[in-house]
Protein backbone atom coordinates (compact mmCIF):
# COMPACT_ATOMS: atom_id res chain seq x y z
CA UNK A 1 123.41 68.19 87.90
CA UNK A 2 122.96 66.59 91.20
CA UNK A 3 120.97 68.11 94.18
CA UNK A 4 124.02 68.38 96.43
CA UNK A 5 125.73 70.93 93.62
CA UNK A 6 122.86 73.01 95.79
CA UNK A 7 124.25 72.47 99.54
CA UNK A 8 126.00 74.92 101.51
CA UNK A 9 126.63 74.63 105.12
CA UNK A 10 124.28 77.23 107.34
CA UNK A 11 125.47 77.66 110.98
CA UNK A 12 121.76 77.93 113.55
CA UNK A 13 122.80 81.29 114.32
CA UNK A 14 122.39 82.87 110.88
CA UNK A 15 118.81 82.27 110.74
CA UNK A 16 116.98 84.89 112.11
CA UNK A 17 114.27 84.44 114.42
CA UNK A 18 112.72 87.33 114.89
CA UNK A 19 111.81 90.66 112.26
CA UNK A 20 113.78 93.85 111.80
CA UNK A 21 112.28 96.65 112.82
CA UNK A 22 111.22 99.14 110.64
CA UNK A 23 110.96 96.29 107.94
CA UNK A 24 113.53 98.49 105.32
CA UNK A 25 116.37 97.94 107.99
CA UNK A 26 116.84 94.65 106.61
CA UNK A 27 120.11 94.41 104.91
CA UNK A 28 120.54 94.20 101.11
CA UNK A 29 122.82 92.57 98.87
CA UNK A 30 122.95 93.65 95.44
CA UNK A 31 124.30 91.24 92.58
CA UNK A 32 125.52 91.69 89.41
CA UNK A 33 124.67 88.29 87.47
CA UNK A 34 127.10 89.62 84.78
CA UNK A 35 130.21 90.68 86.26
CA UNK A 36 129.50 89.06 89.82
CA UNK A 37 130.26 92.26 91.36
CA UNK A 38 128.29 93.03 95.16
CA UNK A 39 127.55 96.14 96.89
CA UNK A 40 125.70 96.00 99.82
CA UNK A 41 123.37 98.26 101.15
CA UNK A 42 120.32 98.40 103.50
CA UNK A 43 117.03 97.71 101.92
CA UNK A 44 115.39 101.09 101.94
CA UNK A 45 117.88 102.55 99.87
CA UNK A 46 116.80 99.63 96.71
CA UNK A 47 115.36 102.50 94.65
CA UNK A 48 119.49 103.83 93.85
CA UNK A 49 119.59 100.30 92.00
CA UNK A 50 115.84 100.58 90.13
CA UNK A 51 115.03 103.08 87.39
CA UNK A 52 111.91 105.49 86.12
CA UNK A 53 110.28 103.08 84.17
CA UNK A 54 111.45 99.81 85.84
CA UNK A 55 108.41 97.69 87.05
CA UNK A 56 108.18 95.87 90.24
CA UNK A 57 106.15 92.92 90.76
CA UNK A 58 104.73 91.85 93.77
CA UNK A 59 102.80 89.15 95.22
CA UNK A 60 99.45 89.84 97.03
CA UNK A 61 98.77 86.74 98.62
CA UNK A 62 98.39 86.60 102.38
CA UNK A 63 98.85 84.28 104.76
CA UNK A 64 95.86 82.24 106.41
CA UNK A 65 95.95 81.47 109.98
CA UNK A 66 96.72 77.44 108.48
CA UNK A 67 97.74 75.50 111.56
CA UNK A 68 95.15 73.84 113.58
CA UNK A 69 94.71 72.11 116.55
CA UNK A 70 92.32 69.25 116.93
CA UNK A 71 91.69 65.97 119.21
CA UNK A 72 90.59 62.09 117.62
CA UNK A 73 86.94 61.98 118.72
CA UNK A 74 87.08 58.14 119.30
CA UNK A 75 90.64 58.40 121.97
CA UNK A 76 90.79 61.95 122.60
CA UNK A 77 94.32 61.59 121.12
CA UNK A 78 95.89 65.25 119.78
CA UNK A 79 96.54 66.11 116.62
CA UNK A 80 97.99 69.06 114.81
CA UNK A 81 96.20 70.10 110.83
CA UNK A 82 98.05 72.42 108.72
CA UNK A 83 96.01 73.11 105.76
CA UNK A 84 97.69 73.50 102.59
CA UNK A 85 95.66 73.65 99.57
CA UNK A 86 91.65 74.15 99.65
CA UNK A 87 90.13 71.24 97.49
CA UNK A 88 86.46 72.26 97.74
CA UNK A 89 84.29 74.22 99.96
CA UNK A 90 84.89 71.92 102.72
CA UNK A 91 87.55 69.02 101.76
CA UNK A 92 91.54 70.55 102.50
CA UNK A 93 94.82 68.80 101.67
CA UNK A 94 96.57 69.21 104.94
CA UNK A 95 99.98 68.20 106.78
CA UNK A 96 98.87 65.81 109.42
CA UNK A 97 100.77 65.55 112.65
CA UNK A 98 99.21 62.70 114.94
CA UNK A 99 99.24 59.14 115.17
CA UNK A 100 96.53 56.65 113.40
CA UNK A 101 95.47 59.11 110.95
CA UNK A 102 93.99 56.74 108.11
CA UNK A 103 90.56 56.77 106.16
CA UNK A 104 87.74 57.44 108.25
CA UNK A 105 89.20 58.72 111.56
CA UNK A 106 86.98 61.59 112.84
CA UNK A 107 88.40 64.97 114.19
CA UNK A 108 87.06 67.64 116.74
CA UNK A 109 88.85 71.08 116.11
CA UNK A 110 89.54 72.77 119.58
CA UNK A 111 86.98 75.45 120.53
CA UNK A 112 88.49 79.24 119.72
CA UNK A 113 89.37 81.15 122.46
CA UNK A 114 87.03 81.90 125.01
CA UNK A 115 84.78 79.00 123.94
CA UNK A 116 82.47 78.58 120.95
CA UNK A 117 81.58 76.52 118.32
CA UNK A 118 84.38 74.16 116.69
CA UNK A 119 83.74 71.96 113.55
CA UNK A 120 84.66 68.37 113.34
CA UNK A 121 86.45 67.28 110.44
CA UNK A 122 87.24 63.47 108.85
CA UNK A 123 90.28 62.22 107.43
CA UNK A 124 88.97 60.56 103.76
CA UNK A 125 92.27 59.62 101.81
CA UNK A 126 96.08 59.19 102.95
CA UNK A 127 98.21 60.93 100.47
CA UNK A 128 102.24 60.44 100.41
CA UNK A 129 104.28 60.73 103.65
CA UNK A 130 102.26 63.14 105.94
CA UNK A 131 99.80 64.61 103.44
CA UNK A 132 95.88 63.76 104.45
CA UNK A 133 92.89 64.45 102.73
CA UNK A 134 90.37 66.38 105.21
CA UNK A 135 86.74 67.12 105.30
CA UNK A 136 85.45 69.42 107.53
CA UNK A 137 81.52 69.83 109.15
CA UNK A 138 81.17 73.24 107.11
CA UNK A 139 83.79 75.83 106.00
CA UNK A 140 86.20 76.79 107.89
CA UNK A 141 86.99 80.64 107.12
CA UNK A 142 84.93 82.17 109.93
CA UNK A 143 86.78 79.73 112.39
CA UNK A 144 90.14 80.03 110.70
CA UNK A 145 89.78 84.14 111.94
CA UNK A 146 88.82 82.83 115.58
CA UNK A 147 91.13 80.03 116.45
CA UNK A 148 93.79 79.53 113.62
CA UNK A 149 97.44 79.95 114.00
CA UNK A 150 99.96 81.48 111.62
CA UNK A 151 102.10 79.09 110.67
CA UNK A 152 105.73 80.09 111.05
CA UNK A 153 108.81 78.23 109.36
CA UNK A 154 109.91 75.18 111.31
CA UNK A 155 113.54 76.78 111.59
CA UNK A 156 111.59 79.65 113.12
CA UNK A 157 111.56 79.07 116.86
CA UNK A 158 111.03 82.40 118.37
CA UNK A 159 107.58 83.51 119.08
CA UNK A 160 106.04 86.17 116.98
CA UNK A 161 104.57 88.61 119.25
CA UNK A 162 102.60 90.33 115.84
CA UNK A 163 101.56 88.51 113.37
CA UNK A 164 101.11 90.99 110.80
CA UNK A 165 104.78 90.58 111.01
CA UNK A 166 104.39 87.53 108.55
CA UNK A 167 102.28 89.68 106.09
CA UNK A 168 103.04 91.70 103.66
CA UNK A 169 101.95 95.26 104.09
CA UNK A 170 100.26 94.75 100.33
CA UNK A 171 98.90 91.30 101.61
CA UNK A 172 94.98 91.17 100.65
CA UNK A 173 93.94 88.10 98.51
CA UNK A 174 94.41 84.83 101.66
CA UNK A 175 95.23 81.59 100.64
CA UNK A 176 98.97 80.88 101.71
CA UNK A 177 100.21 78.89 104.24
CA UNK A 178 103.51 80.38 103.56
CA UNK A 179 104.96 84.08 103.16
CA UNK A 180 106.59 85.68 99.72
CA UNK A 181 109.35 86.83 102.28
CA UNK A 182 110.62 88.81 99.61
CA UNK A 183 107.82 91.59 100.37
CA UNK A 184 108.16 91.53 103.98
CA UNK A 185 110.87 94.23 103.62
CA UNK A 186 108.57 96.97 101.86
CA UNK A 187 106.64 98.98 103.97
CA UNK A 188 104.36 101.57 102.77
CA UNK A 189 106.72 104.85 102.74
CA UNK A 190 109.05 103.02 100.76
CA UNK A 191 106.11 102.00 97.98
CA UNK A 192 105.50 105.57 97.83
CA UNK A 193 109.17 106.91 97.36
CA UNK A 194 109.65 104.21 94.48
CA UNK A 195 106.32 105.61 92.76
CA UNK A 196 107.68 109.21 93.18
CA UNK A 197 110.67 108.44 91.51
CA UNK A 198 109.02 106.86 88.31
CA UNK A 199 109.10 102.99 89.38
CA UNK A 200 105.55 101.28 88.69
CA UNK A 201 104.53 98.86 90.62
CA UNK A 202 101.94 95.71 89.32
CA UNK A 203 100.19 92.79 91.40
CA UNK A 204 100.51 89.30 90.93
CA UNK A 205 98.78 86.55 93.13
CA UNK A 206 100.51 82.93 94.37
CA UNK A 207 99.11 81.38 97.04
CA UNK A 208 102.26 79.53 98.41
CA UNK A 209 102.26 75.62 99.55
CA UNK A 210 104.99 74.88 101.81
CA UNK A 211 106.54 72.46 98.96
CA UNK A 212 108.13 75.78 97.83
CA UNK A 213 110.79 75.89 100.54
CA UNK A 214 110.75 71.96 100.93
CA UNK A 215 114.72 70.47 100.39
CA UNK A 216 115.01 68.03 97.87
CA UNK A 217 115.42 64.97 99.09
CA UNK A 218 115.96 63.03 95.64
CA UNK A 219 120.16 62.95 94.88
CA UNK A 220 118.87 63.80 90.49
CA UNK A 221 116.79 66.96 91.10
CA UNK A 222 115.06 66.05 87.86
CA UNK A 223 112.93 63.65 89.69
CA UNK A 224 111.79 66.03 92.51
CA UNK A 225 107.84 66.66 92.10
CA UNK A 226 106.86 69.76 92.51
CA UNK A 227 103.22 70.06 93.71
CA UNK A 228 101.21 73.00 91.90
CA UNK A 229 100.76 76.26 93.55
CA UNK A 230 97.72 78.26 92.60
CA UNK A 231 98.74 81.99 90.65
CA UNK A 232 96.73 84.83 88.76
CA UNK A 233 98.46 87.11 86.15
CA UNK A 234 96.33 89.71 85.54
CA UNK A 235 95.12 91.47 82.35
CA UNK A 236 95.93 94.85 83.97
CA UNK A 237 99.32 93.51 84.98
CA UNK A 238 100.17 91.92 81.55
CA UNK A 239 99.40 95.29 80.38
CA UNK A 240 101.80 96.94 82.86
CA UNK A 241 104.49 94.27 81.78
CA UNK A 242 104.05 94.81 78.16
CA UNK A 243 103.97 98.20 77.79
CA UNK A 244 107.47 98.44 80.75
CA UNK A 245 109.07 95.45 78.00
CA UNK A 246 107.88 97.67 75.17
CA UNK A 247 109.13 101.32 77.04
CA UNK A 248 112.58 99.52 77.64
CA UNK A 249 112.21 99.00 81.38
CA UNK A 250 112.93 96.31 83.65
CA UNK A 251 110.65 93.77 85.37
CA UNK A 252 111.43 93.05 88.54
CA UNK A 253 110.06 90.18 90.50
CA UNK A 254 109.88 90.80 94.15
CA UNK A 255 110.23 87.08 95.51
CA UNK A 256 110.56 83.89 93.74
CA UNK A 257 106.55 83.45 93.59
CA UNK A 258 106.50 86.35 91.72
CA UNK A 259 109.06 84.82 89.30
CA UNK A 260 107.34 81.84 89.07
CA UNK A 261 104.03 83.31 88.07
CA UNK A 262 105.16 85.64 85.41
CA UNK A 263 107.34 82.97 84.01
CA UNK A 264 104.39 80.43 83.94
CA UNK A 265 102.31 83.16 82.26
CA UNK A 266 104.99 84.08 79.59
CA UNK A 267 103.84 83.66 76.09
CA UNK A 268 105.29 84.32 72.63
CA UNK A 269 102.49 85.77 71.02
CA UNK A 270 103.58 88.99 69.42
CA UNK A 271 106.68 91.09 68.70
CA UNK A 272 104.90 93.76 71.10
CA UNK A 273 103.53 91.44 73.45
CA UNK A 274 105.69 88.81 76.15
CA UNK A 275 102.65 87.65 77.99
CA UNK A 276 99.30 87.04 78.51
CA UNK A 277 96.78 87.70 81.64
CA UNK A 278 96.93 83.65 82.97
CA UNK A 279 94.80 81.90 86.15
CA UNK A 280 95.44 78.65 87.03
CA UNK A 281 97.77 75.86 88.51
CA UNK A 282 101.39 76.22 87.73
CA UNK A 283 104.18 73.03 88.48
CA UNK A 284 106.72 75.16 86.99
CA UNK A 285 109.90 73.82 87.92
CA UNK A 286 112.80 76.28 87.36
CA UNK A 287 116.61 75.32 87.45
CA UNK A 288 119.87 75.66 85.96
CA UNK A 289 119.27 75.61 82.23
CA UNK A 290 115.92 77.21 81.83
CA UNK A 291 115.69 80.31 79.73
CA UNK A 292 113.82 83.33 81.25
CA UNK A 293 111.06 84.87 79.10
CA UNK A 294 110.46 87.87 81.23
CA UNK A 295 112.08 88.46 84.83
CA UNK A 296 115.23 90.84 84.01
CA UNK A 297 115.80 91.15 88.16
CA UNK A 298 114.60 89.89 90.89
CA UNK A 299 113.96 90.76 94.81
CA UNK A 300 114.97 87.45 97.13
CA UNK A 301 116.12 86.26 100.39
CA UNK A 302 119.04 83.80 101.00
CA UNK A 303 116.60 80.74 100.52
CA UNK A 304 117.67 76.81 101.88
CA UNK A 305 120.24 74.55 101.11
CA UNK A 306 119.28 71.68 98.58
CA UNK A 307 115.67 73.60 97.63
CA UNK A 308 114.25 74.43 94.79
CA UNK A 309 114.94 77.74 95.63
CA UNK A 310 118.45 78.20 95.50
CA UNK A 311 117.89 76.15 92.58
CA UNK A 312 115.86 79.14 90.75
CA UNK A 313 118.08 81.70 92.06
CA UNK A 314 120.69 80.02 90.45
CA UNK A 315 119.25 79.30 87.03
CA UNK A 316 118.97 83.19 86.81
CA UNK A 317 122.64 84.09 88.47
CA UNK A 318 124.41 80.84 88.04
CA UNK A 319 125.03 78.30 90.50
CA UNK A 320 128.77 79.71 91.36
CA UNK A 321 127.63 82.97 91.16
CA UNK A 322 124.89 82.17 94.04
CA UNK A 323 126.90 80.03 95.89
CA UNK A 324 129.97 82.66 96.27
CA UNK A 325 127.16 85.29 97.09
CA UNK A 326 126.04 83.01 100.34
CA UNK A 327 129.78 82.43 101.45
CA UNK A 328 130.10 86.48 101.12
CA UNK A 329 126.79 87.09 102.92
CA UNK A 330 127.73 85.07 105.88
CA UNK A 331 131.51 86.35 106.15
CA UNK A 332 129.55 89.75 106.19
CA UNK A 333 126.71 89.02 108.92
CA UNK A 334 123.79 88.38 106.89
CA UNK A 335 120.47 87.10 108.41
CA UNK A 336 119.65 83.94 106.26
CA UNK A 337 115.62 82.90 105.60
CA UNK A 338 112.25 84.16 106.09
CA UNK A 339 112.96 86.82 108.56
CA UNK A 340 116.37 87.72 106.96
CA UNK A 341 118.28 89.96 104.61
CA UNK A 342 117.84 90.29 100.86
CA UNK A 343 119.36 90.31 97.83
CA UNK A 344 118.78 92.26 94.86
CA UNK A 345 119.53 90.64 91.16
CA UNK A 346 120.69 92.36 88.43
């Protein structure tokens, strides 16, 4: 298996820029991993393909407003901070964009709008390539709320005008500096007509780093590092899952964090139990070859070439399977990424 069994060639124009309005207009794909077959659809209409007693399972993370601005306090010099994983109360593993950014240079965040307070902040360790180690003057969540931006995709260059656009309509438990753009297609009329027609619905939470939709840069995928991503299973939602495994129903994951926690909290306890309630850091690393405990389908978007996305998407459909689906999706007009179409896997 070598990373570039993962490429496919994406012309700029598939990637779309901007959301669909109302969020169910999104297209939709629907897979068969068995027979290959596709139907496609538009995304309100998902509920012809689920069943009374299936069991979605979606993400609840939201998005914090991660990108900041700041200036070098000794050269005024600018620098940009997107914050990617909260180590302590006031010490963030960031992306650092700026020159001279070692050990001990000091920060001044720019003041929020309208002028007020800012904290200042000190670089104490140089992690690999851009990664730095950042302290701040005192936490940051009451400024985040006054002066943060959302951080958008880089292949995103269109301005977003709303940025509740980049949130789930479930989104309530911050800590991403990334979207499960799987969910960005439900709104809240369509959660209701899937619970009217017998489809439960159970929370999971993944705060997502931006390694998640990082290419692979290594040519053996096995030697990609994947950094750990922070997830709660919950005992209420084990519950759910066990008794929809136990019922005959079908877990679906609505995005690929949602995969990735239930599969990291999959256990093989008892005949009548597949998992466990689980809170922690999961690494796990999903590709071609690994067997899935507990996902039967799975709500997606067309995902990167060479990530470890495709990568999961094709452990559960196979790697041809996926790859045909992509060439079919753009012959057929698709909008590819965050703010794109969907598919759902059967």
């Amino acid at each position: 298996m070598n990373t570039s069994d993962f490429d496919y060639h994406l012309p700029a124009e598939f990637i779309a820029q901007t959301p669909l309005e109302p969020r169910d207009s999104s297209r939709l794909m629907v897979l068969d991993r068995q027979t290959g077959q596709i139907t496609h659809t538009i995304f309100r209409e998902i509920g012809q393909y689920l069943h009374t007693g299936d069991l979605l399972v979606i993400n609840e993370t939201r998005v914090i407003p991660a990108r900041l601005y700041a200036t070098k306090l000794d050269s005024g010099g600018k620098v940009e901070l997107l914050l990617i994983k909260q180590v302590d109360e006031l010490t963030w593993e960031t992306l650092a964009g700026g020159k001279g950014l070692r050990a001990g240079r000091r920060l001044r965040l720019e003041a929020p709008p309208g002028g007020g307070h800012a904290p200042h902040a000190e670089v104490i360790d140089v992690l690999e390539g851009a990664r730095r180690l950042v302290r701040f003057s005192e936490p940051l969540q009451a400024y985040l709320v006054r002066a943060g931006h959302v951080p958008l995709p880089p292949y995103i260059h269109a301005p977003l005008t709303d940025p509740e656009r980049y949130q789930t309509v479930y989104a309530t438990q911050p800590g991403s500096a990334a979207a499960p753009t799987a969910g960005l297609h439900f709104t809240p009329q369509l959660i209701r007509n899937l619970k009217d027609q017998g489809i439960g619905f159970a929370t999971v939470t993944l705060h997502v780093g931006l390694d998640t939709f990082a290419p692979v840069t290594e040519d053996d995928p096995l030697e990609h590092k994947i950094h750990t991503e922070w997830c709660q299973v919950s005992p209420e939602t084990a519950q759910a899952i066990n008794q929809t495994k136990q019922a005959g129903g079908r877990v679906v994951a609505v995005g690929t964090t949602s995969v990735r926690s239930l599969e990291s909290a999959a256990v093989q306890l008892l005949p009548s139990q597949v998992v466990a309630p689980f809170t922690g850091n999961t690494a796990l690393y999903i590709y071609p070859g690994y067997q899935f405990r507990l996902v039967d389908a799975m709500v997606t978007n067309f995902h990167l070439p060479r990530s470890t996305l495709i990568m999961l998407v094709s452990a559960f459909a196979g790697r041809e399977r996926i790859l045909a689906a992509y060439e079919t999706a753009k012959q057929e007009g698709y909008r590819f990424y965050s703010f794109g179409d969907a598919m759902l896997i059967l």
